[in-house]
Protein backbone atom coordinates (compact mmCIF):
# COMPACT_ATOMS: atom_id res chain seq x y z
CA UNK A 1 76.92 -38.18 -8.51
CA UNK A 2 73.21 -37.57 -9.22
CA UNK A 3 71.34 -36.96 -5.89
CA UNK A 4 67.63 -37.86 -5.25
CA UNK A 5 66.33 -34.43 -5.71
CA UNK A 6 68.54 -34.03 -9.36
CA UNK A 7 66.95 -37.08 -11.39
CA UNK A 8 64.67 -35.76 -13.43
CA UNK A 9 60.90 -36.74 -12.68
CA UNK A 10 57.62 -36.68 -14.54
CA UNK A 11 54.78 -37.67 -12.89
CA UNK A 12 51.85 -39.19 -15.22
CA UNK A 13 47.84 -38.92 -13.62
CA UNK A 14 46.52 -42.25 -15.24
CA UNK A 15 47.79 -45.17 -17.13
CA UNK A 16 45.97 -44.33 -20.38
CA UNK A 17 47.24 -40.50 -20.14
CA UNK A 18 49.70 -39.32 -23.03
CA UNK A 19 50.56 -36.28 -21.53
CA UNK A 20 52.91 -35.97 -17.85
CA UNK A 21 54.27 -33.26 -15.89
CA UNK A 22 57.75 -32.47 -15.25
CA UNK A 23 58.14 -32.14 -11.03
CA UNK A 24 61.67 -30.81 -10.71
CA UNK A 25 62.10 -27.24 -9.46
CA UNK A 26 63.11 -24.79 -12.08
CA UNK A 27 61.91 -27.61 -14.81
CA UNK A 28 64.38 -29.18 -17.44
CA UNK A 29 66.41 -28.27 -20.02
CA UNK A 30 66.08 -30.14 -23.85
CA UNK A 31 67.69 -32.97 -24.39
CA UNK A 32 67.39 -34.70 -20.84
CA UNK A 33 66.92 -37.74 -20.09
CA UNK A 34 64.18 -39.78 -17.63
CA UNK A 35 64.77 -42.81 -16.27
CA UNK A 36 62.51 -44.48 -18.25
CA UNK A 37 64.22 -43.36 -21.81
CA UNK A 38 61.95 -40.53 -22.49
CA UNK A 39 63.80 -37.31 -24.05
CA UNK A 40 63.28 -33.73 -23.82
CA UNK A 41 62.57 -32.30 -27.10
CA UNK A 42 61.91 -28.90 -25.90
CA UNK A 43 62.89 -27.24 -22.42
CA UNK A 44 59.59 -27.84 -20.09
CA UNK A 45 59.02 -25.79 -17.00
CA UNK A 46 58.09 -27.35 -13.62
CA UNK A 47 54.53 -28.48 -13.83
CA UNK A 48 54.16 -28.31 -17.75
CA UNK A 49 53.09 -30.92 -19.62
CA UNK A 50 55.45 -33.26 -21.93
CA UNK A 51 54.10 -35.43 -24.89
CA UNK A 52 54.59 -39.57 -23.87
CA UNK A 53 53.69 -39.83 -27.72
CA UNK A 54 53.71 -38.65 -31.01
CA UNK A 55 50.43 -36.39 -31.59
CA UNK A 56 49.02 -35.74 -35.42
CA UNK A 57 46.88 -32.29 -35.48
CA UNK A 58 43.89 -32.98 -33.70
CA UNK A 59 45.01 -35.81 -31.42
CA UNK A 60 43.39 -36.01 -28.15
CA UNK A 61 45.32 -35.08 -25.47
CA UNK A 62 44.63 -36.92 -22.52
CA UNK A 63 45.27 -36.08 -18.62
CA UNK A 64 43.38 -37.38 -15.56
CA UNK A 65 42.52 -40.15 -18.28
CA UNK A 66 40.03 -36.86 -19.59
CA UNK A 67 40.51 -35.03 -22.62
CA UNK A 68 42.02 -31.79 -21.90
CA UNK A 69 42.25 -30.62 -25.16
CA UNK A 70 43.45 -31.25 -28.79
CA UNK A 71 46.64 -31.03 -30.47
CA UNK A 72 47.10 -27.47 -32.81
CA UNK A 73 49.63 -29.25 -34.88
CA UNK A 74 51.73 -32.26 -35.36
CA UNK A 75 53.83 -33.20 -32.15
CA UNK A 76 56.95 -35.40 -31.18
CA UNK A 77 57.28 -37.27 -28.23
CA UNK A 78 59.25 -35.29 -25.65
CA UNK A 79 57.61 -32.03 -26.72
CA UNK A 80 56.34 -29.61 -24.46
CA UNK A 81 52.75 -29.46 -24.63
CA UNK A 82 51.77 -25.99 -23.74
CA UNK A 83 48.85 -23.26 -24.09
CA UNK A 84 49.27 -22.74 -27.26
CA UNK A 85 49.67 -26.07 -29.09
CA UNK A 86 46.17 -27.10 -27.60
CA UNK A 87 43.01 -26.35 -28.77
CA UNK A 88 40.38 -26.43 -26.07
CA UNK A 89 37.40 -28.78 -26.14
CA UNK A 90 33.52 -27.77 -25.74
CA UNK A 91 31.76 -28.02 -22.50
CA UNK A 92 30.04 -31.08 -21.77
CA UNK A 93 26.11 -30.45 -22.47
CA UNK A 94 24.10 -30.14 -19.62
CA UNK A 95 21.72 -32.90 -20.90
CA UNK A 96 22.08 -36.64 -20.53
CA UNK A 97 24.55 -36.64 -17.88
CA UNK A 98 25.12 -39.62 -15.75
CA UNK A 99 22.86 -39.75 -12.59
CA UNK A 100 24.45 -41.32 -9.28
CA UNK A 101 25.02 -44.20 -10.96
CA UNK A 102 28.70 -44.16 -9.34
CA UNK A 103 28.53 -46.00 -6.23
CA UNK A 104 30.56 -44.44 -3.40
CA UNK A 105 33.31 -47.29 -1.53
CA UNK A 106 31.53 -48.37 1.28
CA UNK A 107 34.22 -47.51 4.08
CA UNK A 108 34.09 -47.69 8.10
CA UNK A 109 33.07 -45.65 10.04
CA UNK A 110 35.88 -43.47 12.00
CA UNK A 111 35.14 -43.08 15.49
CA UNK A 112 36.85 -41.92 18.37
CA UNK A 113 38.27 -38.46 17.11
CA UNK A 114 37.49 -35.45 19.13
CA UNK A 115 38.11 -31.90 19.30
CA UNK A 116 37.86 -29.26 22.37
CA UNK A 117 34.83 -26.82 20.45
CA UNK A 118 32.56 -24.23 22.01
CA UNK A 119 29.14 -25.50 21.71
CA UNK A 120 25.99 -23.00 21.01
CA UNK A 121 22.06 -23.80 22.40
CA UNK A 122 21.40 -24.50 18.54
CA UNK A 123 23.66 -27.47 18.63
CA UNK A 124 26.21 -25.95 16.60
CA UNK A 125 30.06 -25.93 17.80
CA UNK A 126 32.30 -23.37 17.02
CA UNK A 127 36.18 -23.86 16.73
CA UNK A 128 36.72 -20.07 17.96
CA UNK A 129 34.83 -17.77 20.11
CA UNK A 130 34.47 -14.19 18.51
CA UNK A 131 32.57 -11.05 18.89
CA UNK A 132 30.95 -10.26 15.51
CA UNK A 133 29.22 -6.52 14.92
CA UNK A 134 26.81 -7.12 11.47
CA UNK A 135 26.53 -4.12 9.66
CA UNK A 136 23.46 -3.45 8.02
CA UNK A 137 24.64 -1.15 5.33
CA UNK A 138 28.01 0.11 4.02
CA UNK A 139 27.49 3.59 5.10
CA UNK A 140 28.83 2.64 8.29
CA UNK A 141 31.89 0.43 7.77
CA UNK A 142 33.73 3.26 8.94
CA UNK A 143 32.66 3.49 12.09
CA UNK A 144 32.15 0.09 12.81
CA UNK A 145 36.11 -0.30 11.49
CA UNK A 146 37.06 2.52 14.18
CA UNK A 147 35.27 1.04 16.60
CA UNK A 148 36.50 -2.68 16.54
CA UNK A 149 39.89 -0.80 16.76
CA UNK A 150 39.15 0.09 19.44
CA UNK A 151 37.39 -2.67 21.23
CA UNK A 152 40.11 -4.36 20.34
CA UNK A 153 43.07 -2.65 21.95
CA UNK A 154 40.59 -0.98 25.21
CA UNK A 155 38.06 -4.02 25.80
CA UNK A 156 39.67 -7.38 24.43
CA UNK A 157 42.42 -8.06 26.63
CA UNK A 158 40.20 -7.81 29.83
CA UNK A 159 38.16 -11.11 28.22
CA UNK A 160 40.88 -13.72 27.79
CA UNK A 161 38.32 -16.41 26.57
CA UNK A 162 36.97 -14.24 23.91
CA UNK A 163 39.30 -15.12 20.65
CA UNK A 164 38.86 -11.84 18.78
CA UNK A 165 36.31 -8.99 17.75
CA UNK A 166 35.54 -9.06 13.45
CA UNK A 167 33.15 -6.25 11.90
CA UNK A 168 31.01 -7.76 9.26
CA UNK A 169 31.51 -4.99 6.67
CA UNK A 170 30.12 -4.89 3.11
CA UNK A 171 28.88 -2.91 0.33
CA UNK A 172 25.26 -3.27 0.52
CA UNK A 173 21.95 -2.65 2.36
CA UNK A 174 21.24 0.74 0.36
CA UNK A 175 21.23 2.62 -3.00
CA UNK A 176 19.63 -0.88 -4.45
CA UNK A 177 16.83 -2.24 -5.23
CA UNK A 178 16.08 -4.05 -1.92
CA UNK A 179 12.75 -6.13 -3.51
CA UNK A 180 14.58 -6.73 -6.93
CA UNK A 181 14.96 -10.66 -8.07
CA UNK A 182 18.34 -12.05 -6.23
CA UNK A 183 18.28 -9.46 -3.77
CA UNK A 184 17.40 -11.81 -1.07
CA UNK A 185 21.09 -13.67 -1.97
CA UNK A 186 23.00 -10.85 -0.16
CA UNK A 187 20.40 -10.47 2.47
CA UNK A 188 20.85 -14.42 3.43
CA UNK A 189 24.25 -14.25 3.19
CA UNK A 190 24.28 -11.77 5.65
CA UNK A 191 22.35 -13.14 7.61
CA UNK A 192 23.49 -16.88 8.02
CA UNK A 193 27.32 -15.09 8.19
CA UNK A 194 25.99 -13.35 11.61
CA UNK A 195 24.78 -17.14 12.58
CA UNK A 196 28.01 -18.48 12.09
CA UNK A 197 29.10 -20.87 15.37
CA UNK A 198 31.84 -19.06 15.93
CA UNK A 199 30.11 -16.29 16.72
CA UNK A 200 28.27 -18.34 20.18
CA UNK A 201 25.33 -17.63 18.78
CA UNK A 202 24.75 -14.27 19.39
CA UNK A 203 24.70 -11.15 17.17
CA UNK A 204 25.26 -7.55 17.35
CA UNK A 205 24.24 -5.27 14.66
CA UNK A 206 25.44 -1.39 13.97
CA UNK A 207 22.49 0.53 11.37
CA UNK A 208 22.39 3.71 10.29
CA UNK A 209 18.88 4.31 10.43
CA UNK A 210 17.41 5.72 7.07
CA UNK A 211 18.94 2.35 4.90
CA UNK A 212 16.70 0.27 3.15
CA UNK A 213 18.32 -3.17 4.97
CA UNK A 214 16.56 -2.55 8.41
CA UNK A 215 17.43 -4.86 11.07
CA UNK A 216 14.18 -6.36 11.32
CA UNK A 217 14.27 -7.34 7.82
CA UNK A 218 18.10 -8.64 8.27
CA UNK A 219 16.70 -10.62 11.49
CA UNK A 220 13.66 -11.85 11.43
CA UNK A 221 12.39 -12.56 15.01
CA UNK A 222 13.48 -15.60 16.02
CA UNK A 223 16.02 -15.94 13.40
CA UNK A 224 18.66 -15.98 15.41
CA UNK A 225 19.27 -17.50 18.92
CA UNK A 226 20.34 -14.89 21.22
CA UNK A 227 22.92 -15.25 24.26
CA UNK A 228 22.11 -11.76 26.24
CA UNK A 229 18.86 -10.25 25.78
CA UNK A 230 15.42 -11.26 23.38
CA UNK A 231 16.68 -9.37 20.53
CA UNK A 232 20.37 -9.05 18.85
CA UNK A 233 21.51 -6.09 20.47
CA UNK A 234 21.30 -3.36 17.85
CA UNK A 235 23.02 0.13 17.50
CA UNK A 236 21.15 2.79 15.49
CA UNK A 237 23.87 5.76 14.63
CA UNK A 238 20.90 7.75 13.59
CA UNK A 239 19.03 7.64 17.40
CA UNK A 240 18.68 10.99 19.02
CA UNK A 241 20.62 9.85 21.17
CA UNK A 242 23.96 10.04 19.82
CA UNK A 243 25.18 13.13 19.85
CA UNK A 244 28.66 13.46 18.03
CA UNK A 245 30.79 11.11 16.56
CA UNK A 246 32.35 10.10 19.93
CA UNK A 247 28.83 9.23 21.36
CA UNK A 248 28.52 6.68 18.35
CA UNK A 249 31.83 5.17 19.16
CA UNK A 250 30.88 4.90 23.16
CA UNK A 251 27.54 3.34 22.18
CA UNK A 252 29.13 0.49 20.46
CA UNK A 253 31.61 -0.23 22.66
CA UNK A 254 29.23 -0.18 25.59
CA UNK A 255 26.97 -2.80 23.76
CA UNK A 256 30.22 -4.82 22.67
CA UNK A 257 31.26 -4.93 26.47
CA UNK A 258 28.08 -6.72 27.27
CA UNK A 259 28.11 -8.99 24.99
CA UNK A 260 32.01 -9.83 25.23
CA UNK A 261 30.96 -11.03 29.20
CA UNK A 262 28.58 -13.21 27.53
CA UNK A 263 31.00 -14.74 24.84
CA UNK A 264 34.08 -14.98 28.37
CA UNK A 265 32.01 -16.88 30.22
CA UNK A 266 31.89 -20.03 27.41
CA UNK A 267 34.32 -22.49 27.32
CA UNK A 268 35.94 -25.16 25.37
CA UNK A 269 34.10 -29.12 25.86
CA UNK A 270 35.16 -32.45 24.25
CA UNK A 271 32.57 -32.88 20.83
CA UNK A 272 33.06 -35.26 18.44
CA UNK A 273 34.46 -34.72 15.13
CA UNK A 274 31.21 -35.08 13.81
CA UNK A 275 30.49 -31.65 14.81
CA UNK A 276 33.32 -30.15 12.17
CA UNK A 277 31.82 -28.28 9.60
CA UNK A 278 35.11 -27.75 7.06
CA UNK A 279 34.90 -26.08 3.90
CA UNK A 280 37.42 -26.65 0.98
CA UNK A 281 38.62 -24.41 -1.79
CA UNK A 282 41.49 -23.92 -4.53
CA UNK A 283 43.59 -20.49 -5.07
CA UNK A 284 46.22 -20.20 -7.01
CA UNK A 285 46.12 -23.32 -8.45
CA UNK A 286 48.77 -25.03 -10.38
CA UNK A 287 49.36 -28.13 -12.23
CA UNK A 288 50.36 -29.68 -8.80
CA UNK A 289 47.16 -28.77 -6.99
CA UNK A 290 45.21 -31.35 -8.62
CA UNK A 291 48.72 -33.90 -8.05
CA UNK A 292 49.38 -33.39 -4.47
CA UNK A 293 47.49 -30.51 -2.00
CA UNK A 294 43.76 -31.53 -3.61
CA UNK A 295 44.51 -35.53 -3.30
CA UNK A 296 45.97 -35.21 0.10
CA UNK A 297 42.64 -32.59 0.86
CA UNK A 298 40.23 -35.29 -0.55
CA UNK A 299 41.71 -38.06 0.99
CA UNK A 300 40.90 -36.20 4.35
CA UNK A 301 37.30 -35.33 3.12
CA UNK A 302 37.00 -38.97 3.16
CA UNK A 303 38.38 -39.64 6.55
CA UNK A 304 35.85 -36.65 7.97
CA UNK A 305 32.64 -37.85 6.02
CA UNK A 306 33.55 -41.13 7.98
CA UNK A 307 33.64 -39.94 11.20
CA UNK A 308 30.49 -38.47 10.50
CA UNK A 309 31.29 -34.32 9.92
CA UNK A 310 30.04 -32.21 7.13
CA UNK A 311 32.51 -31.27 3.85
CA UNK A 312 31.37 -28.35 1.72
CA UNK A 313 33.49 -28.40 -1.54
CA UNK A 314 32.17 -25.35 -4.32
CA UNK A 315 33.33 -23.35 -6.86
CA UNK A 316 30.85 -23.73 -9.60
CA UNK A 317 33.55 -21.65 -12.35
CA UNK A 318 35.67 -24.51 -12.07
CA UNK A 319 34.12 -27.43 -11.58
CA UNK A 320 31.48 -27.13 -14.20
CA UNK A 321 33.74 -29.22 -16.89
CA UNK A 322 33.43 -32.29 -14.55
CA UNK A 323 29.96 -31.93 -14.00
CA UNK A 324 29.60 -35.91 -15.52
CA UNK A 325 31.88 -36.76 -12.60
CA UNK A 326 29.73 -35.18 -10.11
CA UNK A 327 26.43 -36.03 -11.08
CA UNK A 328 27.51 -39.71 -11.45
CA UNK A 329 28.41 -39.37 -7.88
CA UNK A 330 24.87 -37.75 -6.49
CA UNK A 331 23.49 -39.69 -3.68
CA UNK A 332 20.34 -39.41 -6.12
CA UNK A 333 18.69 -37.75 -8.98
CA UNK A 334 17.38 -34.72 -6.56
CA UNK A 335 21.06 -34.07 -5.75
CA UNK A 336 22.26 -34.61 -8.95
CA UNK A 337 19.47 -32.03 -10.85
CA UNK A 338 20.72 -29.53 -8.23
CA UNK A 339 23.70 -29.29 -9.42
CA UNK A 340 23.12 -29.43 -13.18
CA UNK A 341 20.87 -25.84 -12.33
CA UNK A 342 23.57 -24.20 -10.44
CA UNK A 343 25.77 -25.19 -13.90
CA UNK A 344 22.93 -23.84 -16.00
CA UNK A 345 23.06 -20.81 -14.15
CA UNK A 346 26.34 -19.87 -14.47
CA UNK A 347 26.33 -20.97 -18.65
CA UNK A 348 23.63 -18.25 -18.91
CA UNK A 349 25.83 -15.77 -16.77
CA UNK A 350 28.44 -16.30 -19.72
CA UNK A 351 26.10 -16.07 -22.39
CA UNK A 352 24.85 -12.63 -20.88
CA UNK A 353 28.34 -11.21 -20.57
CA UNK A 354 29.28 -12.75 -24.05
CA UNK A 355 31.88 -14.24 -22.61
CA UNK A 356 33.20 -18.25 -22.20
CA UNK A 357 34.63 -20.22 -20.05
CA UNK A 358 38.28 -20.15 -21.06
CA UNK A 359 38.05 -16.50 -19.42
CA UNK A 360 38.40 -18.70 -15.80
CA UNK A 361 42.00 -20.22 -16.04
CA UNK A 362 44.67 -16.71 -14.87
CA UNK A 363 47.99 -15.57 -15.76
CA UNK A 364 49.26 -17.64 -12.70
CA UNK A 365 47.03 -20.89 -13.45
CA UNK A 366 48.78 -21.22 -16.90
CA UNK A 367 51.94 -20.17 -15.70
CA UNK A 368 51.88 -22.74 -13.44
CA UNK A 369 50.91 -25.66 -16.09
CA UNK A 370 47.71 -25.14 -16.42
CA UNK A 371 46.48 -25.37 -19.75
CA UNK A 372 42.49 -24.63 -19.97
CA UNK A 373 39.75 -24.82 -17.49
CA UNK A 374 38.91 -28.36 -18.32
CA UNK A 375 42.58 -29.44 -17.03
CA UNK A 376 42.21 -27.32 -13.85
CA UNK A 377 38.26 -28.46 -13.03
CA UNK A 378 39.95 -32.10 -13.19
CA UNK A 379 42.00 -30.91 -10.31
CA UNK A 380 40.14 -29.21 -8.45
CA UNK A 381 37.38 -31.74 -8.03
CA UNK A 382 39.63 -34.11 -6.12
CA UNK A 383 39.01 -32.25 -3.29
CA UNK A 384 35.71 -33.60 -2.63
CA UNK A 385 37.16 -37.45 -1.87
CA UNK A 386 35.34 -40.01 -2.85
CA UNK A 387 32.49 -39.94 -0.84
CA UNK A 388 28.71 -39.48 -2.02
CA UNK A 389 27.83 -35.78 -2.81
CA UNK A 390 24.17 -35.89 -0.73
CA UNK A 391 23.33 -32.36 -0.58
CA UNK A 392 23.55 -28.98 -3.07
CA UNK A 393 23.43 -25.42 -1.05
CA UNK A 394 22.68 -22.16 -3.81
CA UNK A 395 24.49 -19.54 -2.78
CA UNK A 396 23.81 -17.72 1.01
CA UNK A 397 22.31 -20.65 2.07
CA UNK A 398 22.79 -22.43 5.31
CA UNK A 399 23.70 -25.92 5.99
CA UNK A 400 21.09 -28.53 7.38
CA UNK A 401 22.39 -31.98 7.00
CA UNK A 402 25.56 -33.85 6.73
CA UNK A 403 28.07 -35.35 4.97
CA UNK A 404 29.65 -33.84 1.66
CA UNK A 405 27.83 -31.60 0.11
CA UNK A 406 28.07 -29.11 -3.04
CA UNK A 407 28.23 -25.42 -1.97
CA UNK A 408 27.50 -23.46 -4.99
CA UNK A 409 29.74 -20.72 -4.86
CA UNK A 410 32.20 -18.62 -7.66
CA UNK A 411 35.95 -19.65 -7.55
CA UNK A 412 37.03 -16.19 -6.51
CA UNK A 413 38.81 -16.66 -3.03
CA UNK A 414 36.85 -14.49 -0.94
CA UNK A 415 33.80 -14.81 -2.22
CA UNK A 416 33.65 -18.76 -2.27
CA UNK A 417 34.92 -18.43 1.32
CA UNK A 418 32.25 -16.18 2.15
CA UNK A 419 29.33 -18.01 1.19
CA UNK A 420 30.79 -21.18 2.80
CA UNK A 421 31.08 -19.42 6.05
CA UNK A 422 27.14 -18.19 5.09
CA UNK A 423 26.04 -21.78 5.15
CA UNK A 424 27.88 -22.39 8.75
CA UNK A 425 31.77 -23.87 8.75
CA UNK A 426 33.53 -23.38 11.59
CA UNK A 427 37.37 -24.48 9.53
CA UNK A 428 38.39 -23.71 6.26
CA UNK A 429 41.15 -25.87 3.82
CA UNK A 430 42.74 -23.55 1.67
CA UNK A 431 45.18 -24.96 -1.11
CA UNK A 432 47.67 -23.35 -3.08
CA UNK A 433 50.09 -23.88 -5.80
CA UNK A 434 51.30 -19.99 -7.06
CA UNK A 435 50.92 -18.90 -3.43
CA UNK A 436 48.43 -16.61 -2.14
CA UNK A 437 48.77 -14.73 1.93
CA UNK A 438 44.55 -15.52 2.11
CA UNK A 439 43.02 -15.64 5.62
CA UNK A 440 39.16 -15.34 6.75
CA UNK A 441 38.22 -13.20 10.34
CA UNK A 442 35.95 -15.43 10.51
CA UNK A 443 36.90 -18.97 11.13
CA UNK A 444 40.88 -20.72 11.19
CA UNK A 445 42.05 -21.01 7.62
CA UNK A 446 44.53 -24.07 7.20
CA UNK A 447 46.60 -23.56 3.65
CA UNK A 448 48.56 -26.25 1.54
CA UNK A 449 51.35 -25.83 -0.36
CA UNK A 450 51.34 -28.24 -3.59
CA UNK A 451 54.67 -27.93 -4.39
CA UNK A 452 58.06 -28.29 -2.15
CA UNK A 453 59.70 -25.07 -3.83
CA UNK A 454 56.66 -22.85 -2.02
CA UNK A 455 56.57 -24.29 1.04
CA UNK A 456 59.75 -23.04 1.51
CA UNK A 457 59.63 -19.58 0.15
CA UNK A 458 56.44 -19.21 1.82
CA UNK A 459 57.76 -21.28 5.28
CA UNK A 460 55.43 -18.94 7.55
CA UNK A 461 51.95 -18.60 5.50
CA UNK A 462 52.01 -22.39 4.46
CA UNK A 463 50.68 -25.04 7.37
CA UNK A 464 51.05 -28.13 5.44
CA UNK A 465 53.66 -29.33 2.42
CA UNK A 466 52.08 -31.32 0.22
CA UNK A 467 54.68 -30.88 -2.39
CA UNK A 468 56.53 -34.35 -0.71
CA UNK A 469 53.78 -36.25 -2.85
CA UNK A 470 55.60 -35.13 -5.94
CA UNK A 471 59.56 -36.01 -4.70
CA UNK A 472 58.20 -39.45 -3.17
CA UNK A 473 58.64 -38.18 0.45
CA UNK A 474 54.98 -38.78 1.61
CA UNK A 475 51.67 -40.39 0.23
CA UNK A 476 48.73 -39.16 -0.56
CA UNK A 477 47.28 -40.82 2.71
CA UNK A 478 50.05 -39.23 4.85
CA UNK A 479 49.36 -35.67 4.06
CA UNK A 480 45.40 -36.58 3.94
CA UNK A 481 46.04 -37.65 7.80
CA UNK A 482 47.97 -35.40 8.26
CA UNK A 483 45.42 -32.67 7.50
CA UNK A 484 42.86 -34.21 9.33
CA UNK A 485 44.87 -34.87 12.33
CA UNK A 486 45.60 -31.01 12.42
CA UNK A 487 42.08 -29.73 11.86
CA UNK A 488 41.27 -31.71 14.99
CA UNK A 489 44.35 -29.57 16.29
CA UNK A 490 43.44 -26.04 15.32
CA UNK A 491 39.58 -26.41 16.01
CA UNK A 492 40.80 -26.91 19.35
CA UNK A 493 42.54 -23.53 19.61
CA UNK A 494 46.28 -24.27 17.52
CA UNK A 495 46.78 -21.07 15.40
CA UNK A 496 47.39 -21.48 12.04
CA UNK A 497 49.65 -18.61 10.11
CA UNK A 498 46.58 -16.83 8.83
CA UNK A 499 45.80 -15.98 12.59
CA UNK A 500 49.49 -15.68 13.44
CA UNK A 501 50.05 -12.84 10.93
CA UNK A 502 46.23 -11.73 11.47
CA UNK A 503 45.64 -12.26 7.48
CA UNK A 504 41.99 -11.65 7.18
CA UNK A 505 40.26 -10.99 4.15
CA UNK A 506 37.26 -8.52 4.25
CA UNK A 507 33.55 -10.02 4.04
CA UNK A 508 32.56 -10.29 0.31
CA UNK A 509 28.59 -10.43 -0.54
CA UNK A 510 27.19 -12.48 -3.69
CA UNK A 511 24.50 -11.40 -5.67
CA UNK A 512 23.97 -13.32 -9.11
CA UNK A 513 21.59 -10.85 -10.15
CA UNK A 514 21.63 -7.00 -11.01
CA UNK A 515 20.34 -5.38 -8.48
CA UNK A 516 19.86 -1.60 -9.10
């Protein structure tokens, strides 16, 4: 007897698509058989594509109703359409794009959904309480590492409404050329990170002294609103003061103490779910993410621009083949021009390198059924729901409006979460088809699993399975629900497995530039 999970399944994007993937675990052997008469010519592995028609060389091939690329040679129906039969198309010219003339669904608004948030005196709400120490130069991550150690196994546990204690380490603030064009991306950066609400609006900061990235240039006065004292409270290793290594380390912790009272004596309050600030992101990506994990994500998008929060999606590597789709979909042409320079900038960054863009899609990417970068941007923009794109953030900046907005950031993991943190979420969405153990310090990281097989493998780093999509187990709007459902959850205080296991990746600065 053939059982549910044995039948072999394709699952096909768009009615005018002549391309599917194979969902079955393992994939499928040649010659088998789907229910609806189509044959195997070749064996296809799980989340590879198979022909639904005969191509001639040249042939468009045709997935997310999009042209993903063009047939190498003659091919039969039932073929597997891999890597290397296609031959890539070019990248949609920056001119003459469609500008929002794509109307978003007019849907109602969702009210009534709360959360239990910490709320700052800028109006910001954070989903966790933490102690961050800025660092205003790499020459003393060390210490600042020791310390926090420390704080956290001596001072922590004596604050029970304090969540934890993160050291904003990098590799900047000296050795560079501090005035050089794009230097101020890495300064901002910085500097909006340290603003984050889940730091309660306060900010510590551990120099060195002799660095070119002094404090005051870091902070501005009045750049940042202050919980205890008129001025972040600031730990120079080079004061006369210190005398020994051990004097640095008491410093610190003396000036982490006092500001640990301050963060203890916040608590939680009902806010709205308006106040969510979520960032969403791809790693890892497989032909499933754009089936199942970035549907499910989008469809939640959706359900959070309706109850009023603010969406960042990003990733400017792999989105800029769909930049048609996004433009069509600016709330106007301001938004929509925004984007096209953020793609400009990064088709000069190739042309500088002498690279393309083929260079994006990895080993794992095409491993997992990903053919070219055009076939994972149509993926990876489903994130972003349906709603109207109304804003565009350049990288380090910081958020000030609503709604969903386009966070220009790379596609590496950290550094796409890093700049989203920069321009103030307080809850990351992290989706994942090949599997990655990511995890920000920073802010609760919720990760999706697009396929069943990983979700299992991976039972305690994966919060959410949206690999039922693909066996028919759950719906699109059941995971999206799901997700949203469970953000309200863990911006209360639920843990997700990145804060179980403590996976936190280190803070990653972003300069477009040279700077030397």
């Amino acid at each position: 007897m053939t059982t549910p999970e044995k039948i072999p399944l394709h699952i096909r994007m768009h009615a005018d698509d002549n391309v599917a993937i194979v969902v079955n675990d393992g994939g499928l052997p040649a010659g088998t058989v789907f229910p609806d008469g189509l044959v195997l010519v070749d064996a296809v592995p799980q989340g590879h594509k198979v022909a639904l028609a005969d191509f001639a060389e040249g042939d468009p091939v045709t997935r997310y109703n999009v042209t993903i690329g063009f047939a190498a040679r003659a091919l039969s129906k039932g073929s597997w359409i891999s890597e290397a039969v296609l031959r890539m198309p070019a990248a949609r010219e920056l001119e003459g794009l469609p500008i929002a003339t794509r109307a978003a669904p007019v849907l109602a608004p969702l009210e009534g959904y709360t959360f239990q948030g910490f709320r700052n005196a800028d109006g910001s709400v954070g989903t966790r309480n933490i102690l961050a120490i800025t660092t205003t130069v790499q020459c003393v991550s060390g210490v600042v590492e020791h310390a926090v150690r420390r704080i956290k196994s001596e001072l922590l546990p004596r604050y029970p409404n304090v969540d934890d204690v993160v050291g904003l380490e990098h590799t900047y603030g000296c050795g560079v050329a501090i005035d050089a064009p794009g230097a101020e991306i890495p300064i901002r950066t910085l500097r909006n990170i340290s603003q984050n609400p889940n730091f309660g609006g306060q900010a510590m900061v551990v120099s060195l002294g002799c660095e070119k990235l002094q404090p005051a240039r870091l902070f501005p006065k009045g750049s940042i609103p202050i919980l205890s004292g008129a001025d972040p409270a600031h730990v120079c290793l080079q004061d006369d003061g210190h005398v020994g290594f051990q004097s640095m380390i008491d410093s610190i912790m003396r000036t982490a103490e006092v500001q640990l009272q301050a963060l203890n004596a916040r608590r939680r309050e009902t806010c709205p779910a308006s106040d969510l600030v979520v960032g969403v992101q791809c790693g890892g990506s497989d032909a499933f993410s754009g089936v199942t994990a970035n549907p499910a994500v989008g469809y939640a998008t959706d359900l959070l621009v309706r109850a009023g929060a603010t969406v960042m999606f990003s990733e400017v590597t792999e989105v800029r083949d769909g930049i048609d789709q996004l433009t069509s979909r600016a709330a106007n042409a301001d938004v929509a021009e925004a984007m096209i320079r953020e793609m400009a900038w990064y088709d000069a960054y190739l042309t500088r390198g002498g690279v393309d863009r083929s260079a994006n899609t990895t080993p794992g990417n095409k491993k997992g059924g990903l053919s070219n970068i055009v076939e994972k941007a149509m993926g990876s923009i489903v994130k972003s729901g349906s709603s109207a794109i109304t804003g565009v953030l350049s990288p380090g900046e910081k958020l000030k409006q609503k709604g969903l907005i386009y966070a220009a950031t790379p596609a590496s993991d950290f550094i796409c979460g890093t700049l989203q943190l920069a321009a103030g979420m307080n809850i990351h969405v992290f989706t994942t088809g090949r599997g990655t153990p990511y995890g920000l310090a920073e802010c609760p990281v919720i990760k999706v699993a697009t396929r069943n097989d990983l979700a299992r493998r991976w039972h305690d780093l994966m919060d959410v399975n949206a690999g039922r999509i693909a066996s028919g187990e759950a719906s699109i709007e059941d995971v999206g629900w799901e997700l949203f459902k469970l953000m309200l959850d863990v911006a209360s205080g639920s843990k997700t497995w990145a804060e179980h296991w403590k996976l936190h990746n280190a803070l990653t600065l972003f300069n477009p530039a040279p700077v030397t």
